[in-house]
C-alpha atoms as a PDB file:
ATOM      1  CA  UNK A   1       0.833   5.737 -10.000  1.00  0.00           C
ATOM      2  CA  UNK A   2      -2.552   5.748  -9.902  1.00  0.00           C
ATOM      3  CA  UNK A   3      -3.721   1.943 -10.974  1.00  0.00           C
ATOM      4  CA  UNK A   4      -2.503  -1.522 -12.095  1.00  0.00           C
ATOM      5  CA  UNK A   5       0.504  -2.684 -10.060  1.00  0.00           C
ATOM      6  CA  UNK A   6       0.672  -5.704  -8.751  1.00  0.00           C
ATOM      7  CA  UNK A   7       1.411  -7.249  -5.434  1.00  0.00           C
ATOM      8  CA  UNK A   8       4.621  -9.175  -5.508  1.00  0.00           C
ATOM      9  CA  UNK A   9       6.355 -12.313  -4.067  1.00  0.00           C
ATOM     10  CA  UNK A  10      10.016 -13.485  -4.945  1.00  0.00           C
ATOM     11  CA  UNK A  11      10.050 -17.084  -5.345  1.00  0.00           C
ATOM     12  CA  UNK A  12      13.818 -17.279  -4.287  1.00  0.00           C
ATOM     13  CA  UNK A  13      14.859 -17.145  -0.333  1.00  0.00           C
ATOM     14  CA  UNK A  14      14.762 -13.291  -0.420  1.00  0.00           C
ATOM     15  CA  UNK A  15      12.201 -12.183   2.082  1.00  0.00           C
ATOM     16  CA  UNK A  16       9.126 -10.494   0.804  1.00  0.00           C
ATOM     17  CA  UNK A  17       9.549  -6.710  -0.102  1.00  0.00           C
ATOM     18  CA  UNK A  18       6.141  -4.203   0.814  1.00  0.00           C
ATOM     19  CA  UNK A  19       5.408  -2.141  -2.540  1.00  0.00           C
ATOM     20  CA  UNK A  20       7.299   0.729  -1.426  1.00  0.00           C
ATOM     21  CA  UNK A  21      10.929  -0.915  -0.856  1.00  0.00           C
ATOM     22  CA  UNK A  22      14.612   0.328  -1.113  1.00  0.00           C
ATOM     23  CA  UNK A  23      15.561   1.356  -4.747  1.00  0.00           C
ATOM     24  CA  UNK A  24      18.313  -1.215  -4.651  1.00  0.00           C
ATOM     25  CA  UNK A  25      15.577  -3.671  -5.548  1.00  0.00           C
ATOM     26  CA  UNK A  26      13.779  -1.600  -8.206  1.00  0.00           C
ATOM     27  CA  UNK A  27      11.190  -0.024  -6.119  1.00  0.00           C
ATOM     28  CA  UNK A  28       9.203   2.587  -6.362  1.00  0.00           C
ATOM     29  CA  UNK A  29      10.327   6.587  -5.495  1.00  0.00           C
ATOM     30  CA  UNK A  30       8.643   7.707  -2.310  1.00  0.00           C
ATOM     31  CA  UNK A  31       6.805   9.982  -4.525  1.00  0.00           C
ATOM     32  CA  UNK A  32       4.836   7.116  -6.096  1.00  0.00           C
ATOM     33  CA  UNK A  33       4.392   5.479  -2.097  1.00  0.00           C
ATOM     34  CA  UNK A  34       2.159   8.947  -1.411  1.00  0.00           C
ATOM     35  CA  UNK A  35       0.284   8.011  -4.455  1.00  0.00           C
ATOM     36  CA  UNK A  36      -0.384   4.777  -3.071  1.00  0.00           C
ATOM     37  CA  UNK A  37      -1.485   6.047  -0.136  1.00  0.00           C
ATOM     38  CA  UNK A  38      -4.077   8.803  -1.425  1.00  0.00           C
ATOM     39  CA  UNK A  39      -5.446   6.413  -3.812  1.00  0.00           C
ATOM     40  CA  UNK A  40      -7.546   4.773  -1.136  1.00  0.00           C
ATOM     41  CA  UNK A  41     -10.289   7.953  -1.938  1.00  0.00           C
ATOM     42  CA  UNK A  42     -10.304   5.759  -4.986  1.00  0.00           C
ATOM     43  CA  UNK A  43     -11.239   2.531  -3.449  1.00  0.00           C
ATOM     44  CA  UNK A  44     -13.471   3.998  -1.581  1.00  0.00           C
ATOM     45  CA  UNK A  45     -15.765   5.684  -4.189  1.00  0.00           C
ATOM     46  CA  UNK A  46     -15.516   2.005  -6.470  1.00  0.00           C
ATOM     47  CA  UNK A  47     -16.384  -0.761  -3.447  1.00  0.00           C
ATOM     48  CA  UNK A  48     -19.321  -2.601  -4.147  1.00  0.00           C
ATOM     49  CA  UNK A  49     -19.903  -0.382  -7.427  1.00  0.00           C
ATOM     50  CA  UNK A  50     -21.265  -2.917 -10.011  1.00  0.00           C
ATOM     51  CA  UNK A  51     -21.991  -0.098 -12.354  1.00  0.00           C
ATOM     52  CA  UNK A  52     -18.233  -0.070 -13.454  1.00  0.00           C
ATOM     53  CA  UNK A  53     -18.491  -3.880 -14.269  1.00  0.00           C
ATOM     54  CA  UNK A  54     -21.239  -5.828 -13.138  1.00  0.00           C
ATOM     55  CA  UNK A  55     -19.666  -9.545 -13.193  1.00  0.00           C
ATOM     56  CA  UNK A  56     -16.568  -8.061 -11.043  1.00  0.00           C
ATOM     57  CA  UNK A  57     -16.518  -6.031  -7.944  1.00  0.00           C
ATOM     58  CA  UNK A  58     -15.001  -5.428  -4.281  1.00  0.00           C
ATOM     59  CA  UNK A  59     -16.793  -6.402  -1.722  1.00  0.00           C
ATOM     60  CA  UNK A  60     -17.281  -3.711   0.559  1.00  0.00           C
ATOM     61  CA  UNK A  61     -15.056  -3.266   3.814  1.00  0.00           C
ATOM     62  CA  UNK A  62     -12.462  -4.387   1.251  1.00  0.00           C
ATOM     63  CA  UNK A  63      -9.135  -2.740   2.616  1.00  0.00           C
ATOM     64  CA  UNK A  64      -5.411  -3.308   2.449  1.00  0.00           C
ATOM     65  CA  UNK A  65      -2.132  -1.355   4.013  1.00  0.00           C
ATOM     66  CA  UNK A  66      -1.147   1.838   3.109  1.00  0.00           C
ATOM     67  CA  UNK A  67       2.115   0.542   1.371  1.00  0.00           C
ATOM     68  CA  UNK A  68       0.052  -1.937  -1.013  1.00  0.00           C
ATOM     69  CA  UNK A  69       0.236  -1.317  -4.641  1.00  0.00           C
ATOM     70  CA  UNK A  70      -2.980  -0.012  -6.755  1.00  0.00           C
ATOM     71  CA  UNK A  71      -4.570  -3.183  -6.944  1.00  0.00           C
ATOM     72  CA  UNK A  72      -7.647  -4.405  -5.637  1.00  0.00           C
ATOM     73  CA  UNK A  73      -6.965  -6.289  -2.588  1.00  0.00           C
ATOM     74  CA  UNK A  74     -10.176  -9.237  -3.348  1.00  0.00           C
ATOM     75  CA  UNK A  75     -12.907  -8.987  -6.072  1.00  0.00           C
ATOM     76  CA  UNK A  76     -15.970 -10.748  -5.897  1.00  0.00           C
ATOM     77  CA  UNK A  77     -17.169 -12.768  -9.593  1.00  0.00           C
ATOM     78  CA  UNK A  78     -19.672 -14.140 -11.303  1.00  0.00           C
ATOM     79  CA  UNK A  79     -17.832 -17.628 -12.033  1.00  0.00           C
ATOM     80  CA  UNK A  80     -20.364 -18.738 -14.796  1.00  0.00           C
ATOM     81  CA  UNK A  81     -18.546 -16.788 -17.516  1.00  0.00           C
ATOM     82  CA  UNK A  82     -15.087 -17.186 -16.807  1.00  0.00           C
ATOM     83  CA  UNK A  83     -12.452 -16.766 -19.383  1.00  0.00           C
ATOM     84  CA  UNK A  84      -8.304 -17.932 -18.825  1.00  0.00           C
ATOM     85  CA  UNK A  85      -5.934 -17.153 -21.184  1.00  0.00           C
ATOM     86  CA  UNK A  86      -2.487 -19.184 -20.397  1.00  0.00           C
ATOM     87  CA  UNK A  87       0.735 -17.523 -20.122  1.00  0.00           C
ATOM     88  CA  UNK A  88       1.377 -14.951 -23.117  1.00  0.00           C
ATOM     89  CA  UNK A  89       4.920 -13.764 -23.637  1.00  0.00           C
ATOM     90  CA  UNK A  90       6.253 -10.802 -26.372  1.00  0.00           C
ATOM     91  CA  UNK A  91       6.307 -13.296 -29.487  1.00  0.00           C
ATOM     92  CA  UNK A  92       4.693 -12.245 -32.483  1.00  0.00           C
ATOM     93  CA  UNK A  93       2.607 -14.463 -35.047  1.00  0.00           C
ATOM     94  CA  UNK A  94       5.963 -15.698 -36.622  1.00  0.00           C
ATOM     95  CA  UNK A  95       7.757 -16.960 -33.362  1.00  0.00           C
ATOM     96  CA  UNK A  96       9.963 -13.879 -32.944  1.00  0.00           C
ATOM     97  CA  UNK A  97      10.514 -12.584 -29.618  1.00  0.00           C
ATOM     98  CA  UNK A  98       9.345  -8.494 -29.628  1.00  0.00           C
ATOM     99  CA  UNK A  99      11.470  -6.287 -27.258  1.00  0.00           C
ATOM    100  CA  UNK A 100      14.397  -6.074 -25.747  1.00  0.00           C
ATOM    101  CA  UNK A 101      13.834  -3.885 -22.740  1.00  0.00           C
ATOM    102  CA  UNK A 102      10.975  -4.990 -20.172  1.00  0.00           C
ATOM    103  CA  UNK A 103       9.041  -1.962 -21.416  1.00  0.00           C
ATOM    104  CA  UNK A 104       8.669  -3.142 -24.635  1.00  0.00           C
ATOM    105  CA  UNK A 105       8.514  -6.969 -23.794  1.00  0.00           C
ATOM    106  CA  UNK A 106       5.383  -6.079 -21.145  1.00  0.00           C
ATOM    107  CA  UNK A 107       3.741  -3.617 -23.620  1.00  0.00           C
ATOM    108  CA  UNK A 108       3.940  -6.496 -26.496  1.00  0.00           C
ATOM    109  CA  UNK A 109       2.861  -9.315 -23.897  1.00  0.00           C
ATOM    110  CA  UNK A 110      -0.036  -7.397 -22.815  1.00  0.00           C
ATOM    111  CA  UNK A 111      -1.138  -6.820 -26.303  1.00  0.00           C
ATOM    112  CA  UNK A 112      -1.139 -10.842 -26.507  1.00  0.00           C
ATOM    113  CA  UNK A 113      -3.248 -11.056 -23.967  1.00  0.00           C
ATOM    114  CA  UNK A 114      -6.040  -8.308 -24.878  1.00  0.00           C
ATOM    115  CA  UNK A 115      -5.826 -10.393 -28.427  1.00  0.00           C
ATOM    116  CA  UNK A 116      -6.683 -13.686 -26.821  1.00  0.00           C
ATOM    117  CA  UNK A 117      -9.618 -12.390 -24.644  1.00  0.00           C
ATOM    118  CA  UNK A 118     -10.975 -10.849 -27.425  1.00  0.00           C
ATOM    119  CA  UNK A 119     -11.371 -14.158 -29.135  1.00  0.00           C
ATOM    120  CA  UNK A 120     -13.341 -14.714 -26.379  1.00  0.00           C
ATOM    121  CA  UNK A 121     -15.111 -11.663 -26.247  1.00  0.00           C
ATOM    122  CA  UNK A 122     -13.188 -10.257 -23.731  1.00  0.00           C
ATOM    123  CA  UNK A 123     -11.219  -7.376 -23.042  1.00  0.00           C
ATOM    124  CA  UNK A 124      -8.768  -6.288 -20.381  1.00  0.00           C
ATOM    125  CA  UNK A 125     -11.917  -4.589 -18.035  1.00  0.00           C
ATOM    126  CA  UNK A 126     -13.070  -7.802 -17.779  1.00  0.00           C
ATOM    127  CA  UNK A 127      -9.717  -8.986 -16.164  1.00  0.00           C
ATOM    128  CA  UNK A 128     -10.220  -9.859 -12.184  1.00  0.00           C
ATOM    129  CA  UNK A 129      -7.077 -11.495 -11.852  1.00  0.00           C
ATOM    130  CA  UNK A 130      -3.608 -11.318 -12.817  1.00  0.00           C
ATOM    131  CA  UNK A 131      -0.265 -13.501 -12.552  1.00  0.00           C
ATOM    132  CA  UNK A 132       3.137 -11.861 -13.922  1.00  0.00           C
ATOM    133  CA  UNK A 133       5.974 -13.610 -14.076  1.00  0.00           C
ATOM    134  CA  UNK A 134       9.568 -12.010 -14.349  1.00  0.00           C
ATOM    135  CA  UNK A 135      12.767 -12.974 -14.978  1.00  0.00           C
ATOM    136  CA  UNK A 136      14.007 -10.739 -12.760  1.00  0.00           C
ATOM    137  CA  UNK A 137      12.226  -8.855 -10.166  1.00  0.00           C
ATOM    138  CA  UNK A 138      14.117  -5.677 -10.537  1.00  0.00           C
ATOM    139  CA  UNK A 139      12.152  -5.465 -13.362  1.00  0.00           C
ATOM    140  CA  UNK A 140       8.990  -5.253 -11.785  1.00  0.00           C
ATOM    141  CA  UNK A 141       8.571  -0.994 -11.145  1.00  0.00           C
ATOM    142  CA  UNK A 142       9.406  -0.462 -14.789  1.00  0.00           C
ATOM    143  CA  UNK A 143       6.655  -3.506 -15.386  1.00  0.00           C
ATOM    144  CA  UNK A 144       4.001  -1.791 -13.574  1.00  0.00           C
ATOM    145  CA  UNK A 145       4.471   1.648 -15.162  1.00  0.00           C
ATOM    146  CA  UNK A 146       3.361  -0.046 -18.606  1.00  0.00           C
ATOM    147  CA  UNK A 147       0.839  -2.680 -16.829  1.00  0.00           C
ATOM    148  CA  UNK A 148      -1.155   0.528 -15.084  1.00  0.00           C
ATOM    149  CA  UNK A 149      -1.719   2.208 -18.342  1.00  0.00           C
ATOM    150  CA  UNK A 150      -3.732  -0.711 -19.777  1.00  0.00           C
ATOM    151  CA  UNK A 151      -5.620  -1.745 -16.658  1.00  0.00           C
ATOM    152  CA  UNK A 152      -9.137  -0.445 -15.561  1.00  0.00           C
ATOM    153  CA  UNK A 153     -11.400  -0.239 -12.667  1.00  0.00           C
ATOM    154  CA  UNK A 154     -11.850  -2.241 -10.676  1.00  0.00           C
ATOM    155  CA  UNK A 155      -8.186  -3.726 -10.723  1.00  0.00           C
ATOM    156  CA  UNK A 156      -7.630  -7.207 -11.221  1.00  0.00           C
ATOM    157  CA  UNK A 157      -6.190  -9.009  -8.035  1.00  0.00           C
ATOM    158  CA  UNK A 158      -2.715  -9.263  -9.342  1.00  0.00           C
ATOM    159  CA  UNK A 159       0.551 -11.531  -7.765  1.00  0.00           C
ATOM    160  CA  UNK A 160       3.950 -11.044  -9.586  1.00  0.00           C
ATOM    161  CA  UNK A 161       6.733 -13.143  -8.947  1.00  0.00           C
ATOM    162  CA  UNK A 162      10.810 -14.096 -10.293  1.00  0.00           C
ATOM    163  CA  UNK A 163      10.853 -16.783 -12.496  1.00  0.00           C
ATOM    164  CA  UNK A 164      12.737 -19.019 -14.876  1.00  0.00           C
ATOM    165  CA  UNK A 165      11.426 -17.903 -18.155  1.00  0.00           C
ATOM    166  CA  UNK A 166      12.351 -19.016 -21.851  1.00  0.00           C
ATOM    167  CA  UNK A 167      15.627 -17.928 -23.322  1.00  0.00           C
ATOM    168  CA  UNK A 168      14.657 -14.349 -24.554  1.00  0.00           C
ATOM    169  CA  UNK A 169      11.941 -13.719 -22.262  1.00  0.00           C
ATOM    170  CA  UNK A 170      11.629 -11.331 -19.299  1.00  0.00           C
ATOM    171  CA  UNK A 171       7.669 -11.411 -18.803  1.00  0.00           C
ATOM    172  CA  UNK A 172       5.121 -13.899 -18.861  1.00  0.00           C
ATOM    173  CA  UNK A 173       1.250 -13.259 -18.040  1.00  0.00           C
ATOM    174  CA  UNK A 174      -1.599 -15.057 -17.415  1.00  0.00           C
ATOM    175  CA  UNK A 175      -5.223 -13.553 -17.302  1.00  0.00           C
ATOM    176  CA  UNK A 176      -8.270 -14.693 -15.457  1.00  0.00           C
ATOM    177  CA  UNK A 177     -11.343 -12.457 -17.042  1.00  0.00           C
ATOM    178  CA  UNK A 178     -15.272 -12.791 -16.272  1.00  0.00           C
ATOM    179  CA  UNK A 179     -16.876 -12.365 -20.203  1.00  0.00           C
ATOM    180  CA  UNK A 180     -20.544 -10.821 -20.380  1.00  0.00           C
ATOM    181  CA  UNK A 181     -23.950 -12.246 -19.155  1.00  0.00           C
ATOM    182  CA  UNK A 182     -24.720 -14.195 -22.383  1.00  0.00           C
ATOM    183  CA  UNK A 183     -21.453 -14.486 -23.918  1.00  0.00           C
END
């Protein structure tokens, strides 16, 4: 994985789990924990670089632990043009829920969202931050795999975390985006 996951919390009395836990809680392979770890060269080249979006960007010195998931760890914005979209789930224009797997629930969910931002002109790399709730935080590796495709630099800040949904839901997101200088 080279972008897009999020950071995670479990709002139950589990204790926190780093990015990298044991499988028996949906985590990552230790295969994608190396890519976490090499995509600090990454970071490194994008801190500070308002050239990929200039009303979003680390401050330099930024860091975070080797075990954190690709996201950016704080992002500085320019406040005057910010842009929320509330919670989207997988429903289409009719009411239906779309999916059954998380894969397809997150894939339709995050289409929701890029729809609403663009109403605002908007898209999803104007994003800075990110909250994803799931109805079960197994789900959240699988999540990520369809989240990191969508997601450009520099990452949102993003927090996931288990939640009570609606009957029929397994994903909810909310989007926090910074529209264009004269938008």
């Amino acid at each position: 994985m080279s972008r897009g996951a999020c950071s995670t919390r479990q709002s139950s009395s589990q204790s926190f789990r780093p990015w990298c836990w044991s499988s028996s809680y949906g985590a990552l392979s230790s295969k994608a924990c190396s890519t976490a770890r090499s995509r600090d060269s990454i970071m490194d080249e994008t801190i500070g670089n308002e050239a990929l979006h200039p009303l979003k960007s680390r401050p330099r010195g930024a860091t975070q632990h080797v075990t954190a998931g690709p996201y950016s760890p704080v992002l500085q914005v320019d406040a005057r043009h910010l842009v929320v979209n509330s919670g989207q789930v997988a429903v289409d224009m009719d009411g239906n829920v779309v999916g059954d797997t998380i894969e397809e629930q997150a894939a339709a969910t995050l289409q929701n969202c890029e729809r609403q931002l663009a109403t605002a002109d908007c898209g999803l790399r104007d994003v800075f931050k990110v909250n994803v709730y799931l109805a079960d935080l197994r789900h959240w590796a699988r999540f990520n795999a369809v989240y990191e495709k969508v997601m450009v630099e520099p990452l949102p800040v993003c927090t996931a975390v288990q939640s009570a949904l609606l009957p029929g839901f397994l994903v909810e997101i909310e989007m926090w985006a910074v529209a264009a200088k004269g938008s």
